[in-house]
C-alpha atoms as a PDB file:
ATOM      1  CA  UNK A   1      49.522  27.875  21.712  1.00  0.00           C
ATOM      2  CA  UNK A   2      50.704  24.342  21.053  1.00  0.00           C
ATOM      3  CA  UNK A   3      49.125  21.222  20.873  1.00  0.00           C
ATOM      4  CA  UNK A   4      50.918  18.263  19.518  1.00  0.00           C
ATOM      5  CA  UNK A   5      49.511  14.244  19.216  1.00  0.00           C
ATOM      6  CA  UNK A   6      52.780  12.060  19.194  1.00  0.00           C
ATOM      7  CA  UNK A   7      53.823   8.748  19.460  1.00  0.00           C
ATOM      8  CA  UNK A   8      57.602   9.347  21.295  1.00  0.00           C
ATOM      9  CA  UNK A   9      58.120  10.293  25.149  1.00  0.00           C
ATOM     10  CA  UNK A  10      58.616  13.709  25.787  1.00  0.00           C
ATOM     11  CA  UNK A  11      60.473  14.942  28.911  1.00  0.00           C
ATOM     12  CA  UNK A  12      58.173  16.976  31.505  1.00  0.00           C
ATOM     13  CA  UNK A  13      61.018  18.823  33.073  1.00  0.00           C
ATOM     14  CA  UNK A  14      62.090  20.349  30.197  1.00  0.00           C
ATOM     15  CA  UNK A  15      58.268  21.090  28.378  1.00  0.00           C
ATOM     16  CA  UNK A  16      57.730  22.936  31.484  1.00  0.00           C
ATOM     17  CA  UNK A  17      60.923  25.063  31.253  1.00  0.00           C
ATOM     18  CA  UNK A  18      60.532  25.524  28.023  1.00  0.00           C
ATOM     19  CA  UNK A  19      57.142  26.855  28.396  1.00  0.00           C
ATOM     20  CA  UNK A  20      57.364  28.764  31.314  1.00  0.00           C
ATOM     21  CA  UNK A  21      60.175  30.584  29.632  1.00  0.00           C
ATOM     22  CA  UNK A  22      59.519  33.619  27.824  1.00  0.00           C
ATOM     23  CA  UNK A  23      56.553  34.465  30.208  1.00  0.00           C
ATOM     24  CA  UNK A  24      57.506  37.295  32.091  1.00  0.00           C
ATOM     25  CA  UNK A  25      54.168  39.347  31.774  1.00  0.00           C
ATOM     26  CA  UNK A  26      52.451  36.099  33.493  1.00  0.00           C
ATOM     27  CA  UNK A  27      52.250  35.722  37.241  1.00  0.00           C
ATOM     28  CA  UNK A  28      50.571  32.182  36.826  1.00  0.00           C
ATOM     29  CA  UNK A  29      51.548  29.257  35.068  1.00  0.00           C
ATOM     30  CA  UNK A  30      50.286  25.030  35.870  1.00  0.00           C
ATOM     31  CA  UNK A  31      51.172  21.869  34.809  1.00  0.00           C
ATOM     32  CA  UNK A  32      49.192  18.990  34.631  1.00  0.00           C
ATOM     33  CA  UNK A  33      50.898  15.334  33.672  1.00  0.00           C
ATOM     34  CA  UNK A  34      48.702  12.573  33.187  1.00  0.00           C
ATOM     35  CA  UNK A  35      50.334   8.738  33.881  1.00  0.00           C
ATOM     36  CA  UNK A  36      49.191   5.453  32.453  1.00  0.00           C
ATOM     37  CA  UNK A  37      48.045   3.617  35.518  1.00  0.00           C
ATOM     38  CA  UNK A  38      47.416   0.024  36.069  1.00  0.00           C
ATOM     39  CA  UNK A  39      43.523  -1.251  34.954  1.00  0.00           C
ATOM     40  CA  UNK A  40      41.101  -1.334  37.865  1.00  0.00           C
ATOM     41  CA  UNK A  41      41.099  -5.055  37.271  1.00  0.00           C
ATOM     42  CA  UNK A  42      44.525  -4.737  38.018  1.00  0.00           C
ATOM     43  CA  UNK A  43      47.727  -6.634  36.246  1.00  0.00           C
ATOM     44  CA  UNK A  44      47.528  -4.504  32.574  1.00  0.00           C
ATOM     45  CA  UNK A  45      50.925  -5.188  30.687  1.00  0.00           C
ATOM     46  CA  UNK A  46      50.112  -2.348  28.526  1.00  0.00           C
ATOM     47  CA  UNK A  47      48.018  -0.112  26.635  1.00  0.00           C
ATOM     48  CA  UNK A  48      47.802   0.900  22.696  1.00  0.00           C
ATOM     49  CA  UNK A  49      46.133   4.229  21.880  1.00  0.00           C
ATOM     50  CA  UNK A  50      44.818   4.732  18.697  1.00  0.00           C
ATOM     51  CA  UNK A  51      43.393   7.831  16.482  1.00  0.00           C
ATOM     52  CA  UNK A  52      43.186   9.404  13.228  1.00  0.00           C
ATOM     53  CA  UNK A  53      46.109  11.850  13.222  1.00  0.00           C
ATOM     54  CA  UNK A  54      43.872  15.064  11.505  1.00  0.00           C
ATOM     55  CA  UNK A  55      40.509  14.504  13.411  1.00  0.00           C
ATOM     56  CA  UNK A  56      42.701  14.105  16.462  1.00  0.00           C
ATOM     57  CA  UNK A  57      45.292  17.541  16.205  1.00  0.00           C
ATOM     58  CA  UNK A  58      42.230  19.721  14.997  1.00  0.00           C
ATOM     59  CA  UNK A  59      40.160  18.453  17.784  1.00  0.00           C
ATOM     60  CA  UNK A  60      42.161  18.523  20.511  1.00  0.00           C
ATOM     61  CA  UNK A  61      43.399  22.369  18.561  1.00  0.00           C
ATOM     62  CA  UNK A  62      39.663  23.502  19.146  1.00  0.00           C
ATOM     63  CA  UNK A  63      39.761  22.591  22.535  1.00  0.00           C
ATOM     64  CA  UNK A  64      42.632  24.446  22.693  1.00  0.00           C
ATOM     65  CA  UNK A  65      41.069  27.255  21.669  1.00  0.00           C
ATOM     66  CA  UNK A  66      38.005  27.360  23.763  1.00  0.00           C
ATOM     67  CA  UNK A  67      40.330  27.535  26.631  1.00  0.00           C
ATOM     68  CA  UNK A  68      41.726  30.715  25.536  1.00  0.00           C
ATOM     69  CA  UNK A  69      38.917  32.190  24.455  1.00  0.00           C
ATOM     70  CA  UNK A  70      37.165  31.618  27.920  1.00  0.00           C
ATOM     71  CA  UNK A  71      39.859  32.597  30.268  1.00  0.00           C
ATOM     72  CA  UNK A  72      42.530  34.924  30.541  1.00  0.00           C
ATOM     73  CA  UNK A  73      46.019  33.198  29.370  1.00  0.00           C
ATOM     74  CA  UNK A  74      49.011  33.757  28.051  1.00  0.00           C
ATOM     75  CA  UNK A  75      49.533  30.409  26.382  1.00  0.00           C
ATOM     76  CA  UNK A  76      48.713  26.420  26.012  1.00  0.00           C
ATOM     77  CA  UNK A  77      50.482  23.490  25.676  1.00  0.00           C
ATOM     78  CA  UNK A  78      48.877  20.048  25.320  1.00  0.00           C
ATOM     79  CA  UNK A  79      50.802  17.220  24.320  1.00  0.00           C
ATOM     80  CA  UNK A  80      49.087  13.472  24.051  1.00  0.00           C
ATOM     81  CA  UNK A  81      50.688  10.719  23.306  1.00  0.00           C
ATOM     82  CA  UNK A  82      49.024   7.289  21.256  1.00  0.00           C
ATOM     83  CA  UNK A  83      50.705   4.182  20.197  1.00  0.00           C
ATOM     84  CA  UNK A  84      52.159   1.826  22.786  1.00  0.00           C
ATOM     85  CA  UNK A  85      52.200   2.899  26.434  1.00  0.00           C
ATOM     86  CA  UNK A  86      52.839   0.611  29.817  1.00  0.00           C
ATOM     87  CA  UNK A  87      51.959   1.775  33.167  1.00  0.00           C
ATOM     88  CA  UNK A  88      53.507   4.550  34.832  1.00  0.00           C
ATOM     89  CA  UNK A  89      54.705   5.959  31.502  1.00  0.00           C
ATOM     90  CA  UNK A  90      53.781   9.642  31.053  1.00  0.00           C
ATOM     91  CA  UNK A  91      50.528   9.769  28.851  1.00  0.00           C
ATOM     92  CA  UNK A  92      49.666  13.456  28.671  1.00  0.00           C
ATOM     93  CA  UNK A  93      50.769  17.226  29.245  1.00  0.00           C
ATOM     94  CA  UNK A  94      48.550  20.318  30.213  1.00  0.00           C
ATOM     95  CA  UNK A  95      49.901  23.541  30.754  1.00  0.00           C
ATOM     96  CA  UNK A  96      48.006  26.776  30.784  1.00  0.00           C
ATOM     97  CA  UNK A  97      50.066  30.524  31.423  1.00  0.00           C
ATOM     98  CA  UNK A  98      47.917  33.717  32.804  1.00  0.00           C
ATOM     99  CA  UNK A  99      48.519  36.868  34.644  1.00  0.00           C
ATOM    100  CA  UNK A 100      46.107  35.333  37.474  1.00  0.00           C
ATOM    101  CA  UNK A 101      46.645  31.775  38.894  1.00  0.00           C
ATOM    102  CA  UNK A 102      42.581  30.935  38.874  1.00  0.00           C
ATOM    103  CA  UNK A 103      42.338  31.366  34.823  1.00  0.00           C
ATOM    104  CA  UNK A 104      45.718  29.343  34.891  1.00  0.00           C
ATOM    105  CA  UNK A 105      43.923  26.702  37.012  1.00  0.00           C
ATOM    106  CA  UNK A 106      40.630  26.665  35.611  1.00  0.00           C
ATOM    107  CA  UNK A 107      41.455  26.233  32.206  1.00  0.00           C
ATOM    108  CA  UNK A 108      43.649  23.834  33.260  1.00  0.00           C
ATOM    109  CA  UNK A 109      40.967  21.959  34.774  1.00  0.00           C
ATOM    110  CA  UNK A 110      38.882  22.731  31.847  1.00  0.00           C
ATOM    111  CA  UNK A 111      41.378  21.106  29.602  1.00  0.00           C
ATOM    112  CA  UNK A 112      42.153  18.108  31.069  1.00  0.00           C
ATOM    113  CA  UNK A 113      38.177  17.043  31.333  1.00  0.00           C
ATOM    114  CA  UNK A 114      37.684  17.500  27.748  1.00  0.00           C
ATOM    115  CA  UNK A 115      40.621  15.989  26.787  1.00  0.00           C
ATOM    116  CA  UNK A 116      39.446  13.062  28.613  1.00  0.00           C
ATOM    117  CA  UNK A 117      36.283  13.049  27.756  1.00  0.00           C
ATOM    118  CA  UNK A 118      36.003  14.411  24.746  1.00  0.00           C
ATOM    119  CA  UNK A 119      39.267  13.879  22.773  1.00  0.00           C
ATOM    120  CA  UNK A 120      39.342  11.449  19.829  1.00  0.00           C
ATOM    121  CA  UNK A 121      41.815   8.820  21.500  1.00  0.00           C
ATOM    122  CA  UNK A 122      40.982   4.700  21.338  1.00  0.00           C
ATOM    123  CA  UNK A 123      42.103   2.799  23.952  1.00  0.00           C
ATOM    124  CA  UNK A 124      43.058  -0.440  24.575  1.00  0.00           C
ATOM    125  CA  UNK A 125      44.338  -2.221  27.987  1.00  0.00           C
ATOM    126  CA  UNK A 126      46.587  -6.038  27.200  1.00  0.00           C
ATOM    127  CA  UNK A 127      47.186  -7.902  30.347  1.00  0.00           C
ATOM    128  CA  UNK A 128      47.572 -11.774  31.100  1.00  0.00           C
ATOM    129  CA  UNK A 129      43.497 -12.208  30.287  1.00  0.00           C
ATOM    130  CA  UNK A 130      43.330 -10.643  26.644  1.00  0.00           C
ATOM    131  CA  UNK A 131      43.077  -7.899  25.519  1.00  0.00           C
ATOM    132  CA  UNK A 132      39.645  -5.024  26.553  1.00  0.00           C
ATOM    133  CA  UNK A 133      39.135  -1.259  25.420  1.00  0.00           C
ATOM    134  CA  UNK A 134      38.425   1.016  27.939  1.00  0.00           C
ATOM    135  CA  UNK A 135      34.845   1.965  28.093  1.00  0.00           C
ATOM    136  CA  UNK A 136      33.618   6.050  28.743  1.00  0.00           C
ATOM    137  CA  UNK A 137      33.540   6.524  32.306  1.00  0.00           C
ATOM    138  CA  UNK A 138      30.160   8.408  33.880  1.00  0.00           C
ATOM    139  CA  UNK A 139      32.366  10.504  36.281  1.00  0.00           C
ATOM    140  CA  UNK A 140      34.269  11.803  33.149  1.00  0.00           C
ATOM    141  CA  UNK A 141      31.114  12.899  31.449  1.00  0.00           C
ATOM    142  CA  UNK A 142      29.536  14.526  34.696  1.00  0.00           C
ATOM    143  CA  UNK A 143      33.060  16.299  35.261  1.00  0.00           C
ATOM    144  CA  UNK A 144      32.014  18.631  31.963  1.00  0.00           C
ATOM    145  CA  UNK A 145      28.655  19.489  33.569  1.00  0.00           C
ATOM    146  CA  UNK A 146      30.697  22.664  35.558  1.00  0.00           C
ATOM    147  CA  UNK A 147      32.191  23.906  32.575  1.00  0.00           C
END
């Protein structure tokens, strides 16, 4: 398992081939990418993400770990970026490994909603008008009720 909070870009192509390798014994593994997209407003220049760097490894470390301890896998990798980010700029990484391809998607699944929901991230979207955070979403907090 790794989970790792960072400020640089990482390169999907080669986090997924590095994690896939090695995996032989799996017959499952999925990627998820999340992407900075524009405000539903529209026109956002860019957005800062902001945390506290131990709340926001051991948190996202203990979600992490529920994931493995409720389905079968192999492995984990969540990466999440903070600091400066404009749209279309990769944001996040997901990637779950298990002999079976629904533990590989569900805790996939089950990953990315608390991650969105739950993990310790700030945000806030610049654009032409000012400056806003984003606010919780309802749909993100109803997305848990299945898990």
């Amino acid at each position: 398992m790794r989970v790792l909070v960072q400020e640089e870009a990482f390169d999907f192509g080669r986090e997924a081939q590095a994690f896939a390798s090695g995996h032989s014994n799996m017959g499952a593994i999925v990627t998820f990418t999340g992407v900075v997209r524009d405000s539903d407003k529209g026109g956002m220049e860019r957005m800062v993400i902001e945390h506290y760097p131990g709340m926001t490894q051991k948190a996202l470390e203990t979600i992490a770990k529920d994931a493995v301890s409720r389905w079968d896998l192999g492995d984990v990798l969540v990466i999440h970026r903070h600091g400066e980010l404009r749209p279309g700029e990769m944001i996040m990484m997901v990637a779950t490994a298990a002999r079976h391809r629904v533990n590989a998607f569900e805790a996939a699944e089950f990953l990315m909603d608390y991650l969105k929901s739950r993990a310790p991230f700030w945000k806030k979207e610049y654009g032409a008008d000012g400056a806003e955070w984003v606010a919780a979403k309802d749909e993100d907090e109803d997305a848990l009720s299945r898990w």
